[in-house]
PDB file of N, CA and C in Angstrom:
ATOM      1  N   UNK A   1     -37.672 -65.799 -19.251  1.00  0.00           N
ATOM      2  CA  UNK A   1     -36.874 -66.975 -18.999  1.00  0.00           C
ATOM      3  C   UNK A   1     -35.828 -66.684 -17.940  1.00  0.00           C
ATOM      4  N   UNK A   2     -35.218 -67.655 -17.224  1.00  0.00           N
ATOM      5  CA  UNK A   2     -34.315 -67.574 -16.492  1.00  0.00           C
ATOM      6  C   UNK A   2     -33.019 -67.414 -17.118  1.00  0.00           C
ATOM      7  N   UNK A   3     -32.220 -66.609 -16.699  1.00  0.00           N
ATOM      8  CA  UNK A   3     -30.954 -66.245 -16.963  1.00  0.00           C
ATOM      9  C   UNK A   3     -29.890 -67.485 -16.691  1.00  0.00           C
ATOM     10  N   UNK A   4     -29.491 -68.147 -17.298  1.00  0.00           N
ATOM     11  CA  UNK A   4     -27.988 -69.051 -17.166  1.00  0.00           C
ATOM     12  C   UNK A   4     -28.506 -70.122 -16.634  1.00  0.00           C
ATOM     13  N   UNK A   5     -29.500 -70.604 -17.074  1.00  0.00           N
ATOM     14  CA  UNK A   5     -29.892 -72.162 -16.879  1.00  0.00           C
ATOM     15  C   UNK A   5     -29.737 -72.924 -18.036  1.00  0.00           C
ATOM     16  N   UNK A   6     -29.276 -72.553 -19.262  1.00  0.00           N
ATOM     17  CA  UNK A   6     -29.441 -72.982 -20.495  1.00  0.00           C
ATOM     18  C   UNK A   6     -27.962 -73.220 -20.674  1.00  0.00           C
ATOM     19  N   UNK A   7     -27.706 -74.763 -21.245  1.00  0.00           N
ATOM     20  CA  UNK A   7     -26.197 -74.709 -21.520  1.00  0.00           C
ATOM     21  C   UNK A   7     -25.319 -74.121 -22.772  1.00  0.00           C
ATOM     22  N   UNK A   8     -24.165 -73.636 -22.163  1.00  0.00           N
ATOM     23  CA  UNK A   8     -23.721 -72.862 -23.241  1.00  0.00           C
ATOM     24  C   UNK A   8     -22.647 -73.625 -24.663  1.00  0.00           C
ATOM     25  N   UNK A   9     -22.652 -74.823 -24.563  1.00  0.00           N
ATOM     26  CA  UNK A   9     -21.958 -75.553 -25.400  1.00  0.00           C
ATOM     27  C   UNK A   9     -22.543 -76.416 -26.498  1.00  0.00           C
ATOM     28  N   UNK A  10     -23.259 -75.815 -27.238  1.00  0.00           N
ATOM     29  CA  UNK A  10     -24.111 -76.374 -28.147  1.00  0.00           C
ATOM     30  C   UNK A  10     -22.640 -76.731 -29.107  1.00  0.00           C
ATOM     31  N   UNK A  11     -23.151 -77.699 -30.044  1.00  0.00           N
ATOM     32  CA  UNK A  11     -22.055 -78.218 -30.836  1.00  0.00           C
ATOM     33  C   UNK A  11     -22.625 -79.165 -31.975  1.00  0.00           C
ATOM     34  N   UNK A  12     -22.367 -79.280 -32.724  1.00  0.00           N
ATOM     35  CA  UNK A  12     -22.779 -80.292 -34.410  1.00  0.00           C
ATOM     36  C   UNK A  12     -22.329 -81.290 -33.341  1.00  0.00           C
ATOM     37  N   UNK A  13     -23.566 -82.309 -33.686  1.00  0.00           N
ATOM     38  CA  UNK A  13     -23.343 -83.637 -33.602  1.00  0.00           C
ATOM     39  C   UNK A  13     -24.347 -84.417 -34.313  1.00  0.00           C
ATOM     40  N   UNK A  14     -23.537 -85.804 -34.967  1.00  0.00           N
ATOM     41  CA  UNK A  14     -24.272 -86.637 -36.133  1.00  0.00           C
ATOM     42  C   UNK A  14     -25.140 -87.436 -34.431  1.00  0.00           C
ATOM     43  N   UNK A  15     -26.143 -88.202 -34.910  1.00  0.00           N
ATOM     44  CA  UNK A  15     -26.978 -88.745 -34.537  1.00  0.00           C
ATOM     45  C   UNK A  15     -27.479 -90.211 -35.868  1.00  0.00           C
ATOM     46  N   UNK A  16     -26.820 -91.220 -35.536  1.00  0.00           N
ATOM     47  CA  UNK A  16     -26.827 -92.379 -36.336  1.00  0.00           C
ATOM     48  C   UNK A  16     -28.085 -93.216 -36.078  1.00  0.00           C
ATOM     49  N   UNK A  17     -29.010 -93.404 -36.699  1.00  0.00           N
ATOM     50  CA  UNK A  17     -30.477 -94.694 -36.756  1.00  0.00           C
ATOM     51  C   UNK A  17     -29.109 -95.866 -36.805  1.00  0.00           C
ATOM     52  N   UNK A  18     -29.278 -96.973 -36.105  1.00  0.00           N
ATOM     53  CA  UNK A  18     -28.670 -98.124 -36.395  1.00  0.00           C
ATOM     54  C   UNK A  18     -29.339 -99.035 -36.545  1.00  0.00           C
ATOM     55  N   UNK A  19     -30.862 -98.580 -36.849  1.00  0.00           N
ATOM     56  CA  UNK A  19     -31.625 -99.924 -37.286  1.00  0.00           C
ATOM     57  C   UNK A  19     -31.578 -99.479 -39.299  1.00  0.00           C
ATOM     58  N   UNK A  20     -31.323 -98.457 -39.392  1.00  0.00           N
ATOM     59  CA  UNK A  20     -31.318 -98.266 -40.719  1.00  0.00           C
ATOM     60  C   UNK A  20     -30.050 -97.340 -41.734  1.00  0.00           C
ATOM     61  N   UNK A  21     -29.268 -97.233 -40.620  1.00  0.00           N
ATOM     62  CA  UNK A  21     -27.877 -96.388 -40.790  1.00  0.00           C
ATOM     63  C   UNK A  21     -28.301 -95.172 -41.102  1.00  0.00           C
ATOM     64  N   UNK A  22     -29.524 -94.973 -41.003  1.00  0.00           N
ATOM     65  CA  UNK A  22     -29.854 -93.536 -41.240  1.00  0.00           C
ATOM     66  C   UNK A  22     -29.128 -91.973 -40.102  1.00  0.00           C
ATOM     67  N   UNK A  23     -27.876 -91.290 -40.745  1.00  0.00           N
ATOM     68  CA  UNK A  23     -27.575 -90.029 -40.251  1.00  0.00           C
ATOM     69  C   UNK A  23     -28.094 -88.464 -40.341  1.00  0.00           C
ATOM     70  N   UNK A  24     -27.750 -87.833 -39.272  1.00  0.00           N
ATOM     71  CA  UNK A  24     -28.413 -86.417 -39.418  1.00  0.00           C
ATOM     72  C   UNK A  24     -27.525 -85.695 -38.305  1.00  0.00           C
ATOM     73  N   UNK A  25     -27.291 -84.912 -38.599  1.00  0.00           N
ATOM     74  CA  UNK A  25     -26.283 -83.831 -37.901  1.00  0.00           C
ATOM     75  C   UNK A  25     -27.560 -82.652 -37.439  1.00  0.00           C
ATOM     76  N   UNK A  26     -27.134 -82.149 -35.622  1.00  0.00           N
ATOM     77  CA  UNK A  26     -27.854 -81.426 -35.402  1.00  0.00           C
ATOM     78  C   UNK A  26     -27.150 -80.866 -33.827  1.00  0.00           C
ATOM     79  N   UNK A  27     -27.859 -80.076 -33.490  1.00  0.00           N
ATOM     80  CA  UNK A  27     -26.471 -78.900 -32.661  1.00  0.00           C
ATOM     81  C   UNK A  27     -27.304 -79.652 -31.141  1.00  0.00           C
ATOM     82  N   UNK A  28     -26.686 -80.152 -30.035  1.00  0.00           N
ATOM     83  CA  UNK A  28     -26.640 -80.934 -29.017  1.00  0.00           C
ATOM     84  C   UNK A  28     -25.134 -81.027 -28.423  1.00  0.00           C
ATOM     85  N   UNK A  29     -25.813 -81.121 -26.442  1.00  0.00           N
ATOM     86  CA  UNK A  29     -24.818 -80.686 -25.613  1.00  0.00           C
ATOM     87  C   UNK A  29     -24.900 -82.024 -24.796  1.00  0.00           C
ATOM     88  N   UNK A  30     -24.869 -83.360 -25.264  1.00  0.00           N
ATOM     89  CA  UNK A  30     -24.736 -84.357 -25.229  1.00  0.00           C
ATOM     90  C   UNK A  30     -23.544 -85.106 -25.238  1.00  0.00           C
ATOM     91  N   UNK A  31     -22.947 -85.985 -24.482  1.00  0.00           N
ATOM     92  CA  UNK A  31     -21.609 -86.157 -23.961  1.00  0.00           C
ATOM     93  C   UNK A  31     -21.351 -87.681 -25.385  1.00  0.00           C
ATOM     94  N   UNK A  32     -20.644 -87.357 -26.352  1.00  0.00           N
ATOM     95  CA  UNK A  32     -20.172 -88.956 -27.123  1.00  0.00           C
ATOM     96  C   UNK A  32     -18.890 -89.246 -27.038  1.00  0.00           C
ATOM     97  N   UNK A  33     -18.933 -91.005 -26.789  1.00  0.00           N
ATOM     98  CA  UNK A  33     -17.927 -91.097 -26.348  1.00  0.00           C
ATOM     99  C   UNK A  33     -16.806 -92.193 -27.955  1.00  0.00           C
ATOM    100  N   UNK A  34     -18.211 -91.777 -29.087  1.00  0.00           N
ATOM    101  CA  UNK A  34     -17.502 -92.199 -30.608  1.00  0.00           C
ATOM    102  C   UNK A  34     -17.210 -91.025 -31.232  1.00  0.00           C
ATOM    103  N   UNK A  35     -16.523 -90.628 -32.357  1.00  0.00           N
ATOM    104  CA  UNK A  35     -16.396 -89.456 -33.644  1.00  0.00           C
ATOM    105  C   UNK A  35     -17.195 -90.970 -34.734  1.00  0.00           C
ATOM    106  N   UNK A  36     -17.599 -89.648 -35.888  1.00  0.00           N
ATOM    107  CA  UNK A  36     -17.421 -89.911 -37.270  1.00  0.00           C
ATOM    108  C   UNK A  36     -17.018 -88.953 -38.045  1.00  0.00           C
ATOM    109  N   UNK A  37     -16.751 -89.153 -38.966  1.00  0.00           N
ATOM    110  CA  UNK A  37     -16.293 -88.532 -40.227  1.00  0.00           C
ATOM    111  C   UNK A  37     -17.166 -88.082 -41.597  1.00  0.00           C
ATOM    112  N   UNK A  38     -17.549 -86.750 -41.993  1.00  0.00           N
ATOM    113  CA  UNK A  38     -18.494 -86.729 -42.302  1.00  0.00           C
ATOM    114  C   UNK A  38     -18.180 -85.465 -43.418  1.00  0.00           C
ATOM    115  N   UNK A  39     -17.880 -85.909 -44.806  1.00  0.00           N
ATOM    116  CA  UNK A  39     -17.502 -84.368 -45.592  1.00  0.00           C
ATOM    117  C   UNK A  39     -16.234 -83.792 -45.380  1.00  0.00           C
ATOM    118  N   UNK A  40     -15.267 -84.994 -44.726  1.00  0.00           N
ATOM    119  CA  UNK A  40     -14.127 -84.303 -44.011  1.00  0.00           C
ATOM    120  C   UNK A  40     -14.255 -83.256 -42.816  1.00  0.00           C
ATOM    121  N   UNK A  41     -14.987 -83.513 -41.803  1.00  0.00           N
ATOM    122  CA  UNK A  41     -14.901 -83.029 -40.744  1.00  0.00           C
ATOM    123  C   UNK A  41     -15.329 -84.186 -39.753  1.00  0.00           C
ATOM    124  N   UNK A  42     -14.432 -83.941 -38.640  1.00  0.00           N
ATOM    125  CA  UNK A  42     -14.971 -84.471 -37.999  1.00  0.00           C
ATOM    126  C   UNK A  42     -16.104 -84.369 -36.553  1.00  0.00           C
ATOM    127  N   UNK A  43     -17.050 -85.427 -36.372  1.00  0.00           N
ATOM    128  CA  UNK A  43     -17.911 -84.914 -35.465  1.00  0.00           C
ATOM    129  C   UNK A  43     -18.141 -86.094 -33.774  1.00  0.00           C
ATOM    130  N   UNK A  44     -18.676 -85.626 -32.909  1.00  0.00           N
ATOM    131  CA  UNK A  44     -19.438 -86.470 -32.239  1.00  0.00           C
ATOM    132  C   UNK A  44     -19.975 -87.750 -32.632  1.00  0.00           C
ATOM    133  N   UNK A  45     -20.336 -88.931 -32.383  1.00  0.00           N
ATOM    134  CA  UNK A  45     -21.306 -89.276 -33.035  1.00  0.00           C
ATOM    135  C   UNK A  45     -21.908 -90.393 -31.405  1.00  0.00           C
ATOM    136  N   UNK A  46     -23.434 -89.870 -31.330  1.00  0.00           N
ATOM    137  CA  UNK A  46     -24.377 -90.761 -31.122  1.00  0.00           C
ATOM    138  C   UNK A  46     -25.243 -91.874 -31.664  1.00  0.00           C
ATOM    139  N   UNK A  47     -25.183 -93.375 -31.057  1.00  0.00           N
ATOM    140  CA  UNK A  47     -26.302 -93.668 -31.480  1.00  0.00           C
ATOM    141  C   UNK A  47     -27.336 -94.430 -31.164  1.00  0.00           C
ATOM    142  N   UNK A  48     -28.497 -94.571 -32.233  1.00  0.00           N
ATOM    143  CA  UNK A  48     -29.567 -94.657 -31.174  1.00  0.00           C
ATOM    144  C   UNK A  48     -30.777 -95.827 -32.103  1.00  0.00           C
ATOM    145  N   UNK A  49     -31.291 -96.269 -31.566  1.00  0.00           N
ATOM    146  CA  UNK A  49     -32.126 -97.313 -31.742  1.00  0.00           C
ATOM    147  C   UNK A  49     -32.561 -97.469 -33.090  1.00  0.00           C
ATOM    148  N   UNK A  50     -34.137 -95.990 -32.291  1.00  0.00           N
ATOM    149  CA  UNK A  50     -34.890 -95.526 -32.889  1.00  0.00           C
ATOM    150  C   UNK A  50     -34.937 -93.985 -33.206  1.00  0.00           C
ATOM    151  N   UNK A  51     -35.279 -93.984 -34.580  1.00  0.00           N
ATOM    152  CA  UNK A  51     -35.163 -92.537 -34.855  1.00  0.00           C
ATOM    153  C   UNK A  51     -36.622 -92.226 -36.097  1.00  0.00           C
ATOM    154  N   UNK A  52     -36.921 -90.781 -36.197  1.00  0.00           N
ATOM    155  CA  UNK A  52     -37.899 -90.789 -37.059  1.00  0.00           C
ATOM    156  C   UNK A  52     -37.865 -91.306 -38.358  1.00  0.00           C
ATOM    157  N   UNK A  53     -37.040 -92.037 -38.617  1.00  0.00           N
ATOM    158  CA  UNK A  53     -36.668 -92.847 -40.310  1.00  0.00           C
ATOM    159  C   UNK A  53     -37.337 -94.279 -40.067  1.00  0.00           C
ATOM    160  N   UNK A  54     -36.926 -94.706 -38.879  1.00  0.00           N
ATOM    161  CA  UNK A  54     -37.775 -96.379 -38.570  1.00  0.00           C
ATOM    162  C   UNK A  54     -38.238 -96.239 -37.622  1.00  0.00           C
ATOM    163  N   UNK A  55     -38.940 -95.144 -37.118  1.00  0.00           N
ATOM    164  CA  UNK A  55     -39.834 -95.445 -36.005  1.00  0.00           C
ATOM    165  C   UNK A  55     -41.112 -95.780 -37.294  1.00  0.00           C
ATOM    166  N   UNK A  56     -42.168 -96.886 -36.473  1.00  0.00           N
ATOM    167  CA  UNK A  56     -43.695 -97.068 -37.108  1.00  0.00           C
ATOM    168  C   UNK A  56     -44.630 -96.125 -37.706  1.00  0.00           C
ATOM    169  N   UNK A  57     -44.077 -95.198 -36.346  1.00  0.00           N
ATOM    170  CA  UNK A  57     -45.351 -93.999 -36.075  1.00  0.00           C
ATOM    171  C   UNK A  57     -45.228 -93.150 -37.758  1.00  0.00           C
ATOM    172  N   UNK A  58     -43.941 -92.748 -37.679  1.00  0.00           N
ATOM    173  CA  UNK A  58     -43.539 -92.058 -38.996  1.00  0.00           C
ATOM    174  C   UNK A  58     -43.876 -92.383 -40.078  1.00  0.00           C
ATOM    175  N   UNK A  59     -42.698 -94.226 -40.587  1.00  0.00           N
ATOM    176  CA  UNK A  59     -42.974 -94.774 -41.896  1.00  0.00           C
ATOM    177  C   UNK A  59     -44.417 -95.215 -42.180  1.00  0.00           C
ATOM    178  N   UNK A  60     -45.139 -96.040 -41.115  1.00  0.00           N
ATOM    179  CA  UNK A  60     -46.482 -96.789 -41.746  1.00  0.00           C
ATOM    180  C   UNK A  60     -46.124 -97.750 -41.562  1.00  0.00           C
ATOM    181  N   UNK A  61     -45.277 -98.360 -41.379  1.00  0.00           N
ATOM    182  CA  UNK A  61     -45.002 -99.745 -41.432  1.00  0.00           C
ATOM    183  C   UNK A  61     -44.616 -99.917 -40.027  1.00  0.00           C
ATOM    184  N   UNK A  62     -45.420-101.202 -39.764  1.00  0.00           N
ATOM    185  CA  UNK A  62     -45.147-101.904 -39.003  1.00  0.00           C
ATOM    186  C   UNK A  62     -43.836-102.864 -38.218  1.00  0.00           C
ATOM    187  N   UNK A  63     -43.010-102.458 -37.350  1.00  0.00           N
ATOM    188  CA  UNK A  63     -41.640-103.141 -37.017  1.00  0.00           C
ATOM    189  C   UNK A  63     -41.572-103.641 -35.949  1.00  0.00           C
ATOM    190  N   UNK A  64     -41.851-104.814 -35.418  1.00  0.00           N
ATOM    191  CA  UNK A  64     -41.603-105.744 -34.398  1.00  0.00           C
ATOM    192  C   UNK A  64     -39.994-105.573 -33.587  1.00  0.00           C
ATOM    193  N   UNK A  65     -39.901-104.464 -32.836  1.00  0.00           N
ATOM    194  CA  UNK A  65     -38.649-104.483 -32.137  1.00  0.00           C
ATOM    195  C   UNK A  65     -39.000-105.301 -30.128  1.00  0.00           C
ATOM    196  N   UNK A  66     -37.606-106.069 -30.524  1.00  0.00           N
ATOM    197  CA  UNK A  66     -37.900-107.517 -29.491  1.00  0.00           C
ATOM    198  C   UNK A  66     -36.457-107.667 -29.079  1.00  0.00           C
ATOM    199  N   UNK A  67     -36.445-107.595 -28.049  1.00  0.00           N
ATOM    200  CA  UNK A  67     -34.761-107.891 -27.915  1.00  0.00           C
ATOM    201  C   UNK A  67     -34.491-108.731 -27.387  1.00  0.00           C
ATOM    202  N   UNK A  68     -35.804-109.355 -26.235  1.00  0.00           N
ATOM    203  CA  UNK A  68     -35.662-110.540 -25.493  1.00  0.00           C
ATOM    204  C   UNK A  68     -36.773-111.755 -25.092  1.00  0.00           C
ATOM    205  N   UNK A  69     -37.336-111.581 -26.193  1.00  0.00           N
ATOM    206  CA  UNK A  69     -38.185-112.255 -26.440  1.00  0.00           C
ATOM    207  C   UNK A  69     -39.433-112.399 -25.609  1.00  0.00           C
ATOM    208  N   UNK A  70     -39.751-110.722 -25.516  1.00  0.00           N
ATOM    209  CA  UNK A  70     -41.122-110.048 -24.299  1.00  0.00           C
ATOM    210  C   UNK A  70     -42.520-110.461 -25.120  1.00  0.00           C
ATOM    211  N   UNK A  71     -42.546-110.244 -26.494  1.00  0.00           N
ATOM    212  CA  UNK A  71     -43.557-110.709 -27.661  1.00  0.00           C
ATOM    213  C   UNK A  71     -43.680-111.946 -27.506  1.00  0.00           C
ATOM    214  N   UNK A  72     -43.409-112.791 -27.906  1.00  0.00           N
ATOM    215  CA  UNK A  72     -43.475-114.466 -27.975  1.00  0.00           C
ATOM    216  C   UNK A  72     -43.777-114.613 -26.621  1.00  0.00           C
ATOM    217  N   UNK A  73     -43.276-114.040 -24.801  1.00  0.00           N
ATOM    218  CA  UNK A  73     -43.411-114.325 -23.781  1.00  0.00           C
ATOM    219  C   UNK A  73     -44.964-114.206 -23.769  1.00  0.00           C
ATOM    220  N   UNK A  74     -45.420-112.678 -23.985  1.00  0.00           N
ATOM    221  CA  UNK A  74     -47.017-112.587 -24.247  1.00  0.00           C
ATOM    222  C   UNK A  74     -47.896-113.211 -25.029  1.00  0.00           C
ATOM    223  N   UNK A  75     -47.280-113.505 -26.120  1.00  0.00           N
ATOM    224  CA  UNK A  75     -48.754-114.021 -26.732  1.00  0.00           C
ATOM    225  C   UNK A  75     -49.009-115.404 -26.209  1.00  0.00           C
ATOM    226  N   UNK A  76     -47.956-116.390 -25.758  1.00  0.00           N
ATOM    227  CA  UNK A  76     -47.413-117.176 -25.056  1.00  0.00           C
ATOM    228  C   UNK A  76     -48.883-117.524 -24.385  1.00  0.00           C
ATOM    229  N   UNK A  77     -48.809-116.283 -23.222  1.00  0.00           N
ATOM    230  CA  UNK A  77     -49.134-116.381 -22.029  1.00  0.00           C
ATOM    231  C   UNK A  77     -50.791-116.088 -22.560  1.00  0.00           C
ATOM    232  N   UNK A  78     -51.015-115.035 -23.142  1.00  0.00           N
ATOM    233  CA  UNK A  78     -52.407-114.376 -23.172  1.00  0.00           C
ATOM    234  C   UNK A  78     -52.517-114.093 -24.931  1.00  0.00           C
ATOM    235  N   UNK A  79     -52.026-114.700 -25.783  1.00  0.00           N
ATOM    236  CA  UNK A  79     -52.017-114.243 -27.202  1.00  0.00           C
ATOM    237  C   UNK A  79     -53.822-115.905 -27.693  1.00  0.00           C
ATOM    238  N   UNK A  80     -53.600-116.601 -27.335  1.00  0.00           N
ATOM    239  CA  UNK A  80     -54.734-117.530 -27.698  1.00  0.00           C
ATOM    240  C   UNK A  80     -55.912-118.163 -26.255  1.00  0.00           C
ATOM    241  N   UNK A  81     -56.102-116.391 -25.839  1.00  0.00           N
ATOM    242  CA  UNK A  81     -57.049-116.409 -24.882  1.00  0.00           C
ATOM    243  C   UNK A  81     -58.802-116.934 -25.747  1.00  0.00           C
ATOM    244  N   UNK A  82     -58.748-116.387 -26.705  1.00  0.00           N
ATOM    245  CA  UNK A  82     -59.985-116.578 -27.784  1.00  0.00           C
ATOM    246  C   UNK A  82     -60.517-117.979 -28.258  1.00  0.00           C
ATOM    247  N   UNK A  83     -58.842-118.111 -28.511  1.00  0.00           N
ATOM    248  CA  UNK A  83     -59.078-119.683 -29.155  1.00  0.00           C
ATOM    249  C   UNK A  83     -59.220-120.723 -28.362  1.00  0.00           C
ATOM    250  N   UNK A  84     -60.652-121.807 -27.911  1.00  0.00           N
ATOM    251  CA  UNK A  84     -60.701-122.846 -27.179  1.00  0.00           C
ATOM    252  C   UNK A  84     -61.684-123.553 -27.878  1.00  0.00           C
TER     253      UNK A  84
END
């Protein structure tokens, strides 16, 4: 490996699911610009969409994430190509 390409500021930081409030603390050199509070310490906190708790791929279940109405635009357009 190369010598001093790797950053040296690893640090605990929570990582928040906000589709399911699901948290997990894990060592990342990632810039946050929130804290939380966690056991009485405090940490970083990121957050993020999707995470392996509600991603599909993981649970099995199926989750329609749509933020601007790109789904309804498609089927719209090409969803009752079949039906005539």
């Amino acid at each position: 490996m190369k010598k001093e390409i790797h950053p040296e500021n690893y640090r605990p930081v929570v990582f928040k699911d906000m589709s399911n409030d699901d948290v997990f603390i894990t060592r990342s050199t990632i810039n946050a610009k929130d804290t939380i509070e966690l056991d009485g310490v405090t940490y970083p906190l990121v957050k993020v969409e999707i995470s392996s708790t509600s991603h599909p791929f993981y649970t099995g279940k199926a989750k329609l994430v749509d933020t601007a109405g790109r789904v309804d635009k498609f089927m719209n357009r090409y969803g009752n190509r079949n039906k005539k």
